[in-house]
Protein backbone atom coordinates (compact mmCIF):
# COMPACT_ATOMS: atom_id res chain seq x y z
CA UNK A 1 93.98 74.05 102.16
CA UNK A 2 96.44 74.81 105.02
CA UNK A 3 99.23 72.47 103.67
CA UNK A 4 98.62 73.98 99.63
CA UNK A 5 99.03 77.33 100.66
CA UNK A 6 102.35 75.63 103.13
CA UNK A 7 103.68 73.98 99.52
CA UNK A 8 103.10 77.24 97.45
CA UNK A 9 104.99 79.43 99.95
CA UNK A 10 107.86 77.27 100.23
CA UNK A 11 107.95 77.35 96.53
CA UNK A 12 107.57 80.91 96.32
CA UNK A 13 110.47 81.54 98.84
CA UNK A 14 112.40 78.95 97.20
CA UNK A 15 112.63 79.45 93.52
CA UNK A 16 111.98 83.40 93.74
CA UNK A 17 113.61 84.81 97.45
CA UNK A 18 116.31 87.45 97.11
CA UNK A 19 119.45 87.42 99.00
CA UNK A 20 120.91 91.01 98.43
CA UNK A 21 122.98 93.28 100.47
CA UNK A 22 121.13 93.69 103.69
CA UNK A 23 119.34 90.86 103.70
CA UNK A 24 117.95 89.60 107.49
CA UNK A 25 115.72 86.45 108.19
CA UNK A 26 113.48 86.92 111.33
CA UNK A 27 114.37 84.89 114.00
CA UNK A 28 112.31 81.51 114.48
CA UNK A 29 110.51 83.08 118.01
CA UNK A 30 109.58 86.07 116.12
CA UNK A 31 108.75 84.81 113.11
CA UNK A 32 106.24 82.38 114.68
CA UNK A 33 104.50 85.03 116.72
CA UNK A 34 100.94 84.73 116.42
CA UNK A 35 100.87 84.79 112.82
CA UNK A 36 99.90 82.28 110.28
CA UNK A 37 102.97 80.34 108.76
CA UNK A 38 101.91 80.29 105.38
CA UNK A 39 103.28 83.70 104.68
CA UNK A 40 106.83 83.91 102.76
CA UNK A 41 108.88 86.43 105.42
CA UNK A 42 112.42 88.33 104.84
CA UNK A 43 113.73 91.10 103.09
CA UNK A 44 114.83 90.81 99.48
CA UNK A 45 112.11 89.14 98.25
CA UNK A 46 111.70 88.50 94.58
CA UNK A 47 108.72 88.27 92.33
CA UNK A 48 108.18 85.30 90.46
CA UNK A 49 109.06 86.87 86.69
CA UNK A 50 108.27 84.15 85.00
CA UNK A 51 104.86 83.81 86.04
CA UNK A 52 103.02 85.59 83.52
CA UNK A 53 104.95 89.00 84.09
CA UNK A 54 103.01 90.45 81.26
CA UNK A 55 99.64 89.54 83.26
CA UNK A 56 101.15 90.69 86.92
CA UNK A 57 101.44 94.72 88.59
CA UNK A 58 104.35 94.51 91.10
CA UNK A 59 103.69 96.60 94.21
CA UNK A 60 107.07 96.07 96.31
CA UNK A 61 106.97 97.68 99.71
CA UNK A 62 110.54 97.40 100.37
CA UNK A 63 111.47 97.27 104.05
CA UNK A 64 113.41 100.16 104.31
CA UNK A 65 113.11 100.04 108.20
CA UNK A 66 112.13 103.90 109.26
CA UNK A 67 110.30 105.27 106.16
CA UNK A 68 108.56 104.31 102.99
CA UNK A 69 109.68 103.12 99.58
CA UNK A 70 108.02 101.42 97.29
CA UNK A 71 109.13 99.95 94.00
CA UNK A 72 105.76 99.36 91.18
CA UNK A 73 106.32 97.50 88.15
CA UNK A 74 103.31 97.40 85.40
CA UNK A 75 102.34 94.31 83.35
CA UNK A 76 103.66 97.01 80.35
CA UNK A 77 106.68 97.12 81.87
CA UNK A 78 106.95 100.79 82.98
CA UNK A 79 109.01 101.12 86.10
CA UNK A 80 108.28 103.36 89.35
CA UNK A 81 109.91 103.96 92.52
CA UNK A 82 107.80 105.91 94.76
CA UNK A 83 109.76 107.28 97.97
CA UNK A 84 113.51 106.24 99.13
CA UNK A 85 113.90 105.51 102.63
CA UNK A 86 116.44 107.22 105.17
CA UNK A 87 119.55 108.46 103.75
CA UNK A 88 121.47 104.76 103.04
CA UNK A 89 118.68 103.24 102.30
CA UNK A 90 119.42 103.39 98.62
CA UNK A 91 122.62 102.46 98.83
CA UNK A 92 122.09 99.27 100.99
CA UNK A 93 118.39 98.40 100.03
CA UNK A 94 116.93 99.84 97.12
CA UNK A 95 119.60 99.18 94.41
CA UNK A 96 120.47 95.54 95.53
CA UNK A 97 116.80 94.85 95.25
CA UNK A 98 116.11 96.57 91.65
CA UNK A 99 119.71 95.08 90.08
CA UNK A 100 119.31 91.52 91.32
CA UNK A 101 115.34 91.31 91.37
CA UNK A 102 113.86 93.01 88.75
CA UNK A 103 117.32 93.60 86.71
CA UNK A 104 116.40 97.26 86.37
CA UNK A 105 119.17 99.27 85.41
CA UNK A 106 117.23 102.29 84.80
CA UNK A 107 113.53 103.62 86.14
CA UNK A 108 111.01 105.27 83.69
CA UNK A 109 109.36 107.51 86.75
CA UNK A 110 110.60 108.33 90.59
CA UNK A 111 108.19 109.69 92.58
CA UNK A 112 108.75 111.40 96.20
CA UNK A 113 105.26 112.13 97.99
CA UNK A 114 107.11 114.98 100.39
CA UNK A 115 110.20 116.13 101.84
CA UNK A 116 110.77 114.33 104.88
CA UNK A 117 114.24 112.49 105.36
CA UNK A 118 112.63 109.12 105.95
CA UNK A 119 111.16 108.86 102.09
CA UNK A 120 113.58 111.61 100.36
CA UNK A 121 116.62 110.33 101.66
CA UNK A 122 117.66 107.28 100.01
CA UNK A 123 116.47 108.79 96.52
CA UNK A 124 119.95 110.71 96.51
CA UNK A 125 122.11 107.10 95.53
CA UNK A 126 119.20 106.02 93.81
CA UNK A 127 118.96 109.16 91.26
CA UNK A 128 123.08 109.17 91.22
CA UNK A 129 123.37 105.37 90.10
CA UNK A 130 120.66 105.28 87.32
CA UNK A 131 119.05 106.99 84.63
CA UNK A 132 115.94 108.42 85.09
CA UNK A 133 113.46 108.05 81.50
CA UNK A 134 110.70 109.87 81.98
CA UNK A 135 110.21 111.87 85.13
CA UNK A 136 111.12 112.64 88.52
CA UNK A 137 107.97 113.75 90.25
CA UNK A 138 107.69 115.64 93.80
CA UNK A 139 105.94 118.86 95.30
CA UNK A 140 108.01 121.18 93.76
CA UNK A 141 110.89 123.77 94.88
CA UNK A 142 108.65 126.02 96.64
CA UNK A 143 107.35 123.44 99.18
CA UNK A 144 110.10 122.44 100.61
CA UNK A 145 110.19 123.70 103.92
CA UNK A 146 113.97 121.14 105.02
CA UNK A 147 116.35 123.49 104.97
CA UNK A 148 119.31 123.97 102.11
CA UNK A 149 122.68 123.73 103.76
CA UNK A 150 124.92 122.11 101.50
CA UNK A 151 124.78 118.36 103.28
CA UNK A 152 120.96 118.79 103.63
CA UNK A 153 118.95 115.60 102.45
CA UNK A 154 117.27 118.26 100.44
CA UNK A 155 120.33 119.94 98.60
CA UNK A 156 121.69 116.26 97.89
CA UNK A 157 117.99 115.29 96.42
CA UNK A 158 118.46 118.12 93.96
CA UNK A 159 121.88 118.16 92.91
CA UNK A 160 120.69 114.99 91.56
CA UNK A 161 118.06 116.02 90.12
CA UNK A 162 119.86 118.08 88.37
CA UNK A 163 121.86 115.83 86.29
CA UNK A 164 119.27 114.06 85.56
CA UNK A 165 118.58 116.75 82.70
CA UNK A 166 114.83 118.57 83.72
CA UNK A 167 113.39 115.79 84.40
CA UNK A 168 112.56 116.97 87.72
CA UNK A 169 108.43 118.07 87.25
CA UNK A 170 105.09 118.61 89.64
CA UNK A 171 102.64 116.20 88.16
CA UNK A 172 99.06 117.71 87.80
CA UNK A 173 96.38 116.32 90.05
CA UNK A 174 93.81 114.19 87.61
CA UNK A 175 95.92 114.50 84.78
CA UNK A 176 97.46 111.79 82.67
CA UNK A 177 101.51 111.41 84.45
CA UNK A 178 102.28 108.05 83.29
CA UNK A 179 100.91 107.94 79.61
CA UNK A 180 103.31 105.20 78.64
CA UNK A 181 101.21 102.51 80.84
CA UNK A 182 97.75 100.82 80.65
CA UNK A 183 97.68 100.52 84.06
CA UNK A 184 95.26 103.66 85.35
CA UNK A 185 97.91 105.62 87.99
CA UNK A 186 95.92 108.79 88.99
CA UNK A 187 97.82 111.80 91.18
CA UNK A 188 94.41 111.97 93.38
CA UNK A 189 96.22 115.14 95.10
CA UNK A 190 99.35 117.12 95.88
CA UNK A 191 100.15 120.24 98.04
CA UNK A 192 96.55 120.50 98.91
CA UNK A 193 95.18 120.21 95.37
CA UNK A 194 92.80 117.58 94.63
CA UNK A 195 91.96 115.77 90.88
CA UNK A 196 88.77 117.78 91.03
CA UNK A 197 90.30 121.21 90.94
CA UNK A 198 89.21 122.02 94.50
CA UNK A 199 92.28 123.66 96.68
CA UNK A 200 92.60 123.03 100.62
CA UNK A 201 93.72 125.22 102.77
CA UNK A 202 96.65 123.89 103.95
CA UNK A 203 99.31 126.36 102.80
CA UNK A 204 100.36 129.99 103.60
CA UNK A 205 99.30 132.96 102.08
CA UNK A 206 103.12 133.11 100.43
CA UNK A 207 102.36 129.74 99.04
CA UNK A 208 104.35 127.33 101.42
CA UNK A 209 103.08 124.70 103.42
CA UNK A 210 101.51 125.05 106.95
CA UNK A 211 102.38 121.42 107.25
CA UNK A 212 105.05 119.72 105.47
CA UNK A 213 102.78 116.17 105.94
CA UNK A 214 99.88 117.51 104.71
CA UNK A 215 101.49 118.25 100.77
CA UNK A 216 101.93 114.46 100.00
CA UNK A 217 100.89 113.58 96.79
CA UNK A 218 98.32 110.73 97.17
CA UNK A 219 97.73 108.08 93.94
CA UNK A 220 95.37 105.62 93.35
CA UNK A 221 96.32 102.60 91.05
CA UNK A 222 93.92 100.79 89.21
CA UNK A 223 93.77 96.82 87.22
CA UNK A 224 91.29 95.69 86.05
CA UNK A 225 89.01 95.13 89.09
CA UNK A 226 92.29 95.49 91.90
CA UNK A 227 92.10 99.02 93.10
CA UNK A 228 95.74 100.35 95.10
CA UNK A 229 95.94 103.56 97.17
CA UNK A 230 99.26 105.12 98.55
CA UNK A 231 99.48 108.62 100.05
CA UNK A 232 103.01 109.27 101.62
CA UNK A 233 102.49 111.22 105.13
CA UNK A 234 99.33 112.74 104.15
CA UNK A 235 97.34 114.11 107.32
CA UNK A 236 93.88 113.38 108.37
CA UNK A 237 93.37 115.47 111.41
CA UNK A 238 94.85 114.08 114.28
CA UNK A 239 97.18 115.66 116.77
CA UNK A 240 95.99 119.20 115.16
CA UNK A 241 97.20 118.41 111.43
CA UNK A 242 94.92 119.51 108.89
CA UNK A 243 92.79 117.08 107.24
CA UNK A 244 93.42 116.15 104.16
CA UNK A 245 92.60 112.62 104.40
CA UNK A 246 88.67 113.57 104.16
CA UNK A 247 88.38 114.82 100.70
CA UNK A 248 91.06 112.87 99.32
CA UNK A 249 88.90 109.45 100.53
CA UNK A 250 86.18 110.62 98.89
CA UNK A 251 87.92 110.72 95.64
CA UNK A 252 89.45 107.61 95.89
CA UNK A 253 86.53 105.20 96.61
CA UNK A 254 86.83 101.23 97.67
CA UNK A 255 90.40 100.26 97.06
CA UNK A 256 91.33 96.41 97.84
CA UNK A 257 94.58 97.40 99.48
CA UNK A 258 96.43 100.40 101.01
CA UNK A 259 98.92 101.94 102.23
CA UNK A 260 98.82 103.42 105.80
CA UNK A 261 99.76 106.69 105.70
CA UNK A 262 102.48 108.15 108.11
CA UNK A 263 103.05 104.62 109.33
CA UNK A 264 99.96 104.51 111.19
CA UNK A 265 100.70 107.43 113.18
CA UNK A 266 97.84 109.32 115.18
CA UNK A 267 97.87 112.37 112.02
CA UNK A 268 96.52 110.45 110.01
CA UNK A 269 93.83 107.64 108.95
CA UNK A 270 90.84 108.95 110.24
CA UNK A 271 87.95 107.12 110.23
CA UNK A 272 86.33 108.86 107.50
CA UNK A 273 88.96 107.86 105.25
CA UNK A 274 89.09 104.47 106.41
CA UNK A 275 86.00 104.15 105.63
CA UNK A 276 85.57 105.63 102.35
CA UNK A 277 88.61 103.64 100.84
CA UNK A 278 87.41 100.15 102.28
CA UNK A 279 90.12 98.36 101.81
CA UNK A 280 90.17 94.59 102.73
CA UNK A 281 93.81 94.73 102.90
CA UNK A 282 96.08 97.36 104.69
CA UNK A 283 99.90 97.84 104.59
CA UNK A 284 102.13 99.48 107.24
CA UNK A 285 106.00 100.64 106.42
CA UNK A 286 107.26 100.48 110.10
CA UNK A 287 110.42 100.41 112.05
CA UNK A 288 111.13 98.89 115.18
CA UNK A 289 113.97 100.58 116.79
CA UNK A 290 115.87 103.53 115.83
CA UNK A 291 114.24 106.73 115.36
CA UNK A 292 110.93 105.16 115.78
CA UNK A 293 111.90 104.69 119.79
CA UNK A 294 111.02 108.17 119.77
CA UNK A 295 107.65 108.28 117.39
CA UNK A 296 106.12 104.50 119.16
CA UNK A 297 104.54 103.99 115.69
CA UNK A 298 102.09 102.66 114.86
CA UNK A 299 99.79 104.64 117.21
CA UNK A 300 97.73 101.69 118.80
CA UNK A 301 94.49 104.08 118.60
CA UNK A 302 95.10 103.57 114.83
CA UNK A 303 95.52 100.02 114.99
CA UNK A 304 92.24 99.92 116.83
CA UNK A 305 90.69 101.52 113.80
CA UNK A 306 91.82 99.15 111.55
CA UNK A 307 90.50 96.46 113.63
CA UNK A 308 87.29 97.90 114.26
CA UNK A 309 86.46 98.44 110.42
CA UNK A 310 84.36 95.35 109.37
CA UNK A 311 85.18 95.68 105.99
CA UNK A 312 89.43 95.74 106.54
CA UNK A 313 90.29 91.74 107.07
CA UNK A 314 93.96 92.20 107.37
CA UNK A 315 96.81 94.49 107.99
CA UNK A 316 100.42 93.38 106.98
CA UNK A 317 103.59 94.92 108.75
CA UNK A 318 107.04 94.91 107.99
CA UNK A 319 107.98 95.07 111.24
CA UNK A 320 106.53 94.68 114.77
CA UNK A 321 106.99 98.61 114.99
CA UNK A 322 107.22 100.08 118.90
CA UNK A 323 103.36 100.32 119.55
CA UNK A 324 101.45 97.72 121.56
CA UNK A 325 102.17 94.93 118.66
CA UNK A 326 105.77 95.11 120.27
CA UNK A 327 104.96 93.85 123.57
CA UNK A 328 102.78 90.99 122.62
CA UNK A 329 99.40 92.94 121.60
CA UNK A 330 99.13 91.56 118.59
CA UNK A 331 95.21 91.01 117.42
CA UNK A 332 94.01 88.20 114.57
CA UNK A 333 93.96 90.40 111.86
CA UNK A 334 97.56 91.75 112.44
CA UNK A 335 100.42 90.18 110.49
CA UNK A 336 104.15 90.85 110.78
CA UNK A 337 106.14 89.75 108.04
CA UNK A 338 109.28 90.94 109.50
CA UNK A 339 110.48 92.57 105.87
CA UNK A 340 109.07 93.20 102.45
CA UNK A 341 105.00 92.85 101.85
CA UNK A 342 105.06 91.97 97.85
CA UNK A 343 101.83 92.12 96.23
CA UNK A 344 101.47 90.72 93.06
CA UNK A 345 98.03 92.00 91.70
CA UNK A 346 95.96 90.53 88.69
CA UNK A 347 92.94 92.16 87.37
CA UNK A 348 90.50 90.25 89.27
CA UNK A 349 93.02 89.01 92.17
CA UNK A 350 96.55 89.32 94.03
CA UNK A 351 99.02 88.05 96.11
CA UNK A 352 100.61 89.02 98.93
CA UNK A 353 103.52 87.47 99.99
CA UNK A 354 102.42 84.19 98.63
CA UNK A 355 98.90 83.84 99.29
CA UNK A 356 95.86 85.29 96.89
CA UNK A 357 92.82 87.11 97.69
CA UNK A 358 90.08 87.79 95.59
CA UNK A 359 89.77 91.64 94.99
CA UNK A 360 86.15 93.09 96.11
CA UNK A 361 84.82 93.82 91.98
CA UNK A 362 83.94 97.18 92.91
């Protein structure tokens, strides 16, 4: 079993890898760190399009090194990038990887989950190089709490937006966004309201937030019987953040994989939430280096949680981050892949990086 999944990597890596701008190999000490060597490892990976595309949902977390973005393709064919990366980032990452990957030369929806730099900023080149078809979704004008000086990440994000003719829109939690696909993509919440019509009080009495984290817009993805979750920054208590995490988790049910929110810092992923999603597979956009020198994310107390939940069986990471992975900690459900986690999902199982797991049926 070892040497198929061995052959079917190499395969994978060899008729479908991605060399665009930016793109880094791990070394061979790092990449052999305590992790299994079936997995396909590096940025600018490519998904195998000829593989039943009409049968496969592309869920690309590109390695954007501090920040989140992640590119979604349905089996219909409607395109989504959710979040951007630091300023650069879609420049040097993002565009390479949608021209030369997927041959996208225009994206039906852009999504950004909230305002900070490290998942508005590389939306700026990304809005300015193609057309947008259908919508650009985010919290709105009134939440954004960044500042608007005229070289703010924020001011650049919506000159863009501008040109790209009023396409700029708040979706509406539990309403239908993405009516062009079959895949189910539900806006669970955003600035505090959830699909059920219940508020939370996480914004001022003049309407703007009391925490700029805690207005991500969280979505759940459903196919068939593979179940996604992805939630931007969104807070779940810790470190005095209001919890948001809670109520959304309750909404979402058992998912087969997620996204860590805030890159597994100590805000968020309580163990409420962790619980009520139940995810078998969990993803973390992390950085080592950089501005994260100064966050240490992940937060090893969030690790922990991760590895205490029975039900969670692995957690990917594009990076060894600057927590306790970094010097060595790593535990046996912890995998670095050192660049992009792909997951190509079915409706009754996916892939990630290379190797499939059955989703859970529920």
């Amino acid at each position: 079993m070892k040497l198929c999944r061995f052959i079917f990597a190499v395969v994978f890596l060899t008729f479908f890898g991605c060399s665009h701008s930016g793109t880094r190999e791990p070394s061979r000490d790092m990449a052999s760190m305590a992790n299994p060597p079936e997995f396909v490892r590096g940025r600018g990976l490519c998904a195998p399009m000829q593989e039943r595309p009409d049968r496969k949902l592309i869920i690309h977390h590109i390695d954007v090194g501090m920040g989140d973005s992640t590119f979604i393709r349905t089996p219909d064919g409607v395109t989504i990038l959710i979040d951007g990366g630091l300023p650069g980032q879609g420049r040097d990452a993002i565009l390479p990887l949608l021209r030369n990957c997927y041959r996208v030369d225009a994206l039906d929806y852009v999504v950004l989950t909230h305002f900070d730099q490290d998942h508005m900023g590389g939306l700026t080149d990304v809005i300015a190089s193609m057309p947008i078809r259908r919508a650009i979704y985010d919290p709105g004008e009134a939440m954004s709490t960044k500042g608007d000086g005229p070289m703010s990440p924020y001011t650049k994000f919506r000159a863009m937006t501008l040109l790209q003719m009023g396409k700029r829109r708040v979706p509406m939690p539990g309403a239908n966004n993405f009516p062009e696909t079959q895949v189910r993509i539900e806006v669970i919440a955003i600035n505090g309201r959830l699909a059920n019509g219940v508020q939370l009080p996480i914004l001022t009495p003049q309407g703007t937030p009391r925490d700029d984290n805690a207005i991500s817009m969280a979505i759940k993805i459903t196919y068939g019987d593979f179940n996604y979750f992805i939630g931007g920054d969104l807070t779940g208590g810790g470190q005095r953040k209001p919890d948001v995490e809670t109520a959304v988790g309750r909404l979402v049910g058992d998912v087969d994989v997620m996204h860590v929110n805030h890159h597994g810092s100590g805000t968020s992923s309580n163990v409420d939430f962790i619980r009520s999603l139940q995810a078998e597979t969990a993803v973390i956009s992390v950085a080592e280096g950089g501005m994260n020198a100064r966050y240490l994310l992940p937060h090893n107390e969030v690790l922990d949680r991760y590895d205490d939940a029975p039900f969670v069986e692995r957690v990917f990471l594009t990076s060894r981050g600057e927590g306790r992975i970094k010097r060595g900690l790593l535990k046996p459900k912890e995998i670095v892949l050192f660049g992009d986690i792909l997951i190509l999902a079915e409706p009754n199982r996916y892939q990630v990086n290379g190797l499939y797991f059955r989703t859970d049926g529920r």
